[in-house]
C-alpha atoms as a PDB file:
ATOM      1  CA  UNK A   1     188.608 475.241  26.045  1.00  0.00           C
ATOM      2  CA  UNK A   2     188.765 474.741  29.608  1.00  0.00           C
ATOM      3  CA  UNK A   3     190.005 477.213  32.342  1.00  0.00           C
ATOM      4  CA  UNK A   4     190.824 475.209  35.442  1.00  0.00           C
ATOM      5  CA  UNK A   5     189.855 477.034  38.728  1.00  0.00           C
ATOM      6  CA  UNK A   6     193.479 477.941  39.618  1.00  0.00           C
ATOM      7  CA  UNK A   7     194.072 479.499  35.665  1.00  0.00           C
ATOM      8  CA  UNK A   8     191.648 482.033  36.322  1.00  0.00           C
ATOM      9  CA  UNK A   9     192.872 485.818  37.388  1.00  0.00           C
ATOM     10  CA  UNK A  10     191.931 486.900  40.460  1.00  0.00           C
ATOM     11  CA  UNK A  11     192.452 490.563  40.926  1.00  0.00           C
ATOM     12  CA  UNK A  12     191.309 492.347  44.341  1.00  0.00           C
ATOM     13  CA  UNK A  13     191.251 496.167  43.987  1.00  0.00           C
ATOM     14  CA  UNK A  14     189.286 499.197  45.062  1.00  0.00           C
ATOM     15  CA  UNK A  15     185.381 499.322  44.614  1.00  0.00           C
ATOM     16  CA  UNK A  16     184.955 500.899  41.315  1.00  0.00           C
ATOM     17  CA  UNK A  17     183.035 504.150  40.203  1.00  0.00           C
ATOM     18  CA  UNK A  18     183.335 505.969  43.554  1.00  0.00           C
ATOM     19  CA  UNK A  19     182.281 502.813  45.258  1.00  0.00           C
ATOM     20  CA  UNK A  20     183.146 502.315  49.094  1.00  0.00           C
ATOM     21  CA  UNK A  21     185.744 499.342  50.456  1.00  0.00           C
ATOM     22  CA  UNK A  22     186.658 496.433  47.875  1.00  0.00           C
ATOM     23  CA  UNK A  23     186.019 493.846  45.351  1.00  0.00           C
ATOM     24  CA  UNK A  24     187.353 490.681  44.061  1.00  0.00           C
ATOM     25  CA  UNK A  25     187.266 489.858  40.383  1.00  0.00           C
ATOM     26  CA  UNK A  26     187.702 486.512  39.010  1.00  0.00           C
ATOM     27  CA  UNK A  27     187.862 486.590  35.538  1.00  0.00           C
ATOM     28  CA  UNK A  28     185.964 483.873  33.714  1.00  0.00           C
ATOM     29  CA  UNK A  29     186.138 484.497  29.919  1.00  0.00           C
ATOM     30  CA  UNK A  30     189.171 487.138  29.172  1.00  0.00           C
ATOM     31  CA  UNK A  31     188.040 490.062  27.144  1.00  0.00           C
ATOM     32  CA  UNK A  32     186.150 490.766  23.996  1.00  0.00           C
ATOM     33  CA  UNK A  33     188.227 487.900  22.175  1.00  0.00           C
ATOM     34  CA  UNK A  34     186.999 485.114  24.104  1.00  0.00           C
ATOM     35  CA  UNK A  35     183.448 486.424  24.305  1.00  0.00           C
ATOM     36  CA  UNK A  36     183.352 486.335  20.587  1.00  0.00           C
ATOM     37  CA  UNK A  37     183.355 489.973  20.254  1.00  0.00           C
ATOM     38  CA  UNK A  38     179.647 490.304  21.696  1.00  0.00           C
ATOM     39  CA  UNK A  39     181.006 491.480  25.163  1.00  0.00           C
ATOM     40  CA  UNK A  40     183.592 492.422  27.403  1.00  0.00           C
ATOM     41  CA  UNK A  41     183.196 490.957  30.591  1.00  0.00           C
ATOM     42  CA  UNK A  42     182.224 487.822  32.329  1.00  0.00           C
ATOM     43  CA  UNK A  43     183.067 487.174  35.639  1.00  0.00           C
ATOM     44  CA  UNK A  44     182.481 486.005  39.088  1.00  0.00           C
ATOM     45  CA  UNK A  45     182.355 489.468  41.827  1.00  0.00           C
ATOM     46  CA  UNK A  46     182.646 489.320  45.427  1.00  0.00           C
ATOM     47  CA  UNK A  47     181.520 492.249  47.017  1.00  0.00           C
ATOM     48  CA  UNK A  48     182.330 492.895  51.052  1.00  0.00           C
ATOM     49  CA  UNK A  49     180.511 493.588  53.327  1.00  0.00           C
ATOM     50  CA  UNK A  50     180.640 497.398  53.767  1.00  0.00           C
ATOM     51  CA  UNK A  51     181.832 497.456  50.519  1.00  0.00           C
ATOM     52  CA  UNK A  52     179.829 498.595  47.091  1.00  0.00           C
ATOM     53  CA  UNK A  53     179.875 499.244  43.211  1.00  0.00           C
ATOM     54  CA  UNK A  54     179.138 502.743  42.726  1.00  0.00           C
ATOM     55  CA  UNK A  55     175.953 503.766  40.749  1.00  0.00           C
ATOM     56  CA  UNK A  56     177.159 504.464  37.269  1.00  0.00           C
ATOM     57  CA  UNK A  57     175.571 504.267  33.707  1.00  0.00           C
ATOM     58  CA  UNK A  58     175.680 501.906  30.866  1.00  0.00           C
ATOM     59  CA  UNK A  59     176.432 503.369  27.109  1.00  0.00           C
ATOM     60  CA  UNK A  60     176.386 501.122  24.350  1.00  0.00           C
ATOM     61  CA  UNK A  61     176.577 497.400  26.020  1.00  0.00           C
ATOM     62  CA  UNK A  62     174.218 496.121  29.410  1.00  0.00           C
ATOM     63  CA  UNK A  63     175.282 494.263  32.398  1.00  0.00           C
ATOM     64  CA  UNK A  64     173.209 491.606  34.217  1.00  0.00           C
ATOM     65  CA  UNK A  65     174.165 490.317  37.542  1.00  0.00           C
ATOM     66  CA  UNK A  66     173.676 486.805  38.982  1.00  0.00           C
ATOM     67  CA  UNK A  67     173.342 486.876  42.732  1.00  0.00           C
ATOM     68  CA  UNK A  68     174.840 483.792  44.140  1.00  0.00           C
ATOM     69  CA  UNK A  69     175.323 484.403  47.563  1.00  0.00           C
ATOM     70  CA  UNK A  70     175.037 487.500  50.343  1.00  0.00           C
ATOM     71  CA  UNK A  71     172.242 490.288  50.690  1.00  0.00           C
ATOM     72  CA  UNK A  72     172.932 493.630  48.474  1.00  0.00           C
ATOM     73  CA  UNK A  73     171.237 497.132  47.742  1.00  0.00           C
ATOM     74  CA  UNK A  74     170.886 497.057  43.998  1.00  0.00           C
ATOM     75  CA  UNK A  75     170.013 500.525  42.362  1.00  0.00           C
ATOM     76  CA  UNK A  76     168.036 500.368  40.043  1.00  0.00           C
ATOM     77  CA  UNK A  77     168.306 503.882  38.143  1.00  0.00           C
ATOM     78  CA  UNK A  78     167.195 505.324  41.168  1.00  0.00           C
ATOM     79  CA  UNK A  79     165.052 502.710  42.447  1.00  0.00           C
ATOM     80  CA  UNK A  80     166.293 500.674  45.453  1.00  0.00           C
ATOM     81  CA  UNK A  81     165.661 496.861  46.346  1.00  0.00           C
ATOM     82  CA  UNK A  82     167.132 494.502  48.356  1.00  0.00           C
ATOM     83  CA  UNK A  83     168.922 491.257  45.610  1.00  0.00           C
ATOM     84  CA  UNK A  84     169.284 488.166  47.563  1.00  0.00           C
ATOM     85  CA  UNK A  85     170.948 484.395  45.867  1.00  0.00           C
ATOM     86  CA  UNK A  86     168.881 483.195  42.640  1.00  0.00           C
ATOM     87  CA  UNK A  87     167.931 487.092  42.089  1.00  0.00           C
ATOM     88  CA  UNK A  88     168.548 488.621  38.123  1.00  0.00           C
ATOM     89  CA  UNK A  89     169.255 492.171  37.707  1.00  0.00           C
ATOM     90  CA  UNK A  90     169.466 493.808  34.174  1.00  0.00           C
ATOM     91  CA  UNK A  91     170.983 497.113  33.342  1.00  0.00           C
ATOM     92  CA  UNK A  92     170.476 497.742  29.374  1.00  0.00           C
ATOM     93  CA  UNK A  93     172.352 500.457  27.867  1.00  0.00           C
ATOM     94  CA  UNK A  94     171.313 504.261  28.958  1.00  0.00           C
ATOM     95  CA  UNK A  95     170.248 502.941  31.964  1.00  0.00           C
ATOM     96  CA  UNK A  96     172.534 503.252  35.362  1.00  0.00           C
ATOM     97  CA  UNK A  97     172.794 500.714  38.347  1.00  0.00           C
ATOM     98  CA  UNK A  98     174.934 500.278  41.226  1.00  0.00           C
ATOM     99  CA  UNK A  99     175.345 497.411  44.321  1.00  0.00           C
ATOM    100  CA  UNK A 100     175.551 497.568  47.784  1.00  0.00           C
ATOM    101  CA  UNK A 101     176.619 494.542  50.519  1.00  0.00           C
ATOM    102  CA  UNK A 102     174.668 494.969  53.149  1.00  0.00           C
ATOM    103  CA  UNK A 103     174.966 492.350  55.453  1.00  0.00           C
ATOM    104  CA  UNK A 104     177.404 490.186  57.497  1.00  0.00           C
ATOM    105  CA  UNK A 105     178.015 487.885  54.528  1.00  0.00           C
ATOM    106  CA  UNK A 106     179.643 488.826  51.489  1.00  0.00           C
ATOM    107  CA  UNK A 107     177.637 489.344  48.181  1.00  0.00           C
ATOM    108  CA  UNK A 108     179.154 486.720  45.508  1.00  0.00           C
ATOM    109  CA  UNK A 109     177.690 487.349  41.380  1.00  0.00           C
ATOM    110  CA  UNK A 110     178.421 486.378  38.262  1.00  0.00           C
ATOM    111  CA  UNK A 111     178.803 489.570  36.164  1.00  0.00           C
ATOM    112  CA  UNK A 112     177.776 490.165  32.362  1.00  0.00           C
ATOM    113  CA  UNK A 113     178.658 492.841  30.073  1.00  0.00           C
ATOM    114  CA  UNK A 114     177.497 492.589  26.712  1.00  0.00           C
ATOM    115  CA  UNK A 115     177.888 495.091  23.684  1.00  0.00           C
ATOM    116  CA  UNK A 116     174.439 496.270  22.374  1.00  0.00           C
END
C-alpha cells in the first residue's frame, strides 16, 4: 500500500481532553484495521502555538510521541520537561501525559497509540 500525501485526512479540530486552542491531525495509517489490530492510531500532530493536549491517562494501550519540529511542555504524570525535534516520549498504559506548544513555532509529532 501506498497513501500519497494528498490521500491522507487532514482533520483540524479543538485541542482534545480539556486542552487549550487547536490541533491538526493527519492521519497516517486509518484505524485498528490498518494497524493490524495492535493499535489505533498513527499519525502526524501539529500542535499551535498557544495551543495544547490536555493531560489525560492511558488504559489499556500507550502512546509515544515523535517530536519533529517546535518546543513543547510534555507532562510527564506530573513531571514537566521541555521536548524539543529528535526527542521520544512514552506514555505506557496507567500512566497519564499531556503537551504543551510553547513557543513561536508550532510543535509537529508523529503520534503512536498501541493496544497493550
Amino acid at each position: 500500500m501506498v497513501r500519497k500525501s494528498d490521500e491522507k485526512t487532514v482533520m483540524r479540530k479543538p485541542a482534545p481532553f480539556n486542552g487549550t486552542g487547536e490541533i491538526s491531525v493527519r492521519s497516517l495509517l486509518n484505524g485498528d484495521e490498518e494497524m493490524c489490530h495492535k493499535g489505533r492510531v498513527f499519525c502526524h500532530t501539529t500542535i499551535y502555538p498557544g495551543s495544547s493536549i490536555g493531560y489525560h491517562l492511558h488504559t489499556g494501550d500507550s502512546e509515544t510521541y515523535y517530536i519533529l519540529k517546535g518546543t513543547a511542555c510534555f507532562n510527564d504524570n506530573g513531571t514537566l520537561r521541555t521536548v524539543t525535534a529528535g526527542d521520544v516520549t512514552y506514555t505506557p498504559s496507567g500512566q497519564g501525559h499531556g503537551i504543551e506548544c510553547i513557543g513561536e513555532e508550532r510543535v509537529e509529532m508523529i503520534a503512536l497509540i498501541l493496544y497493550e
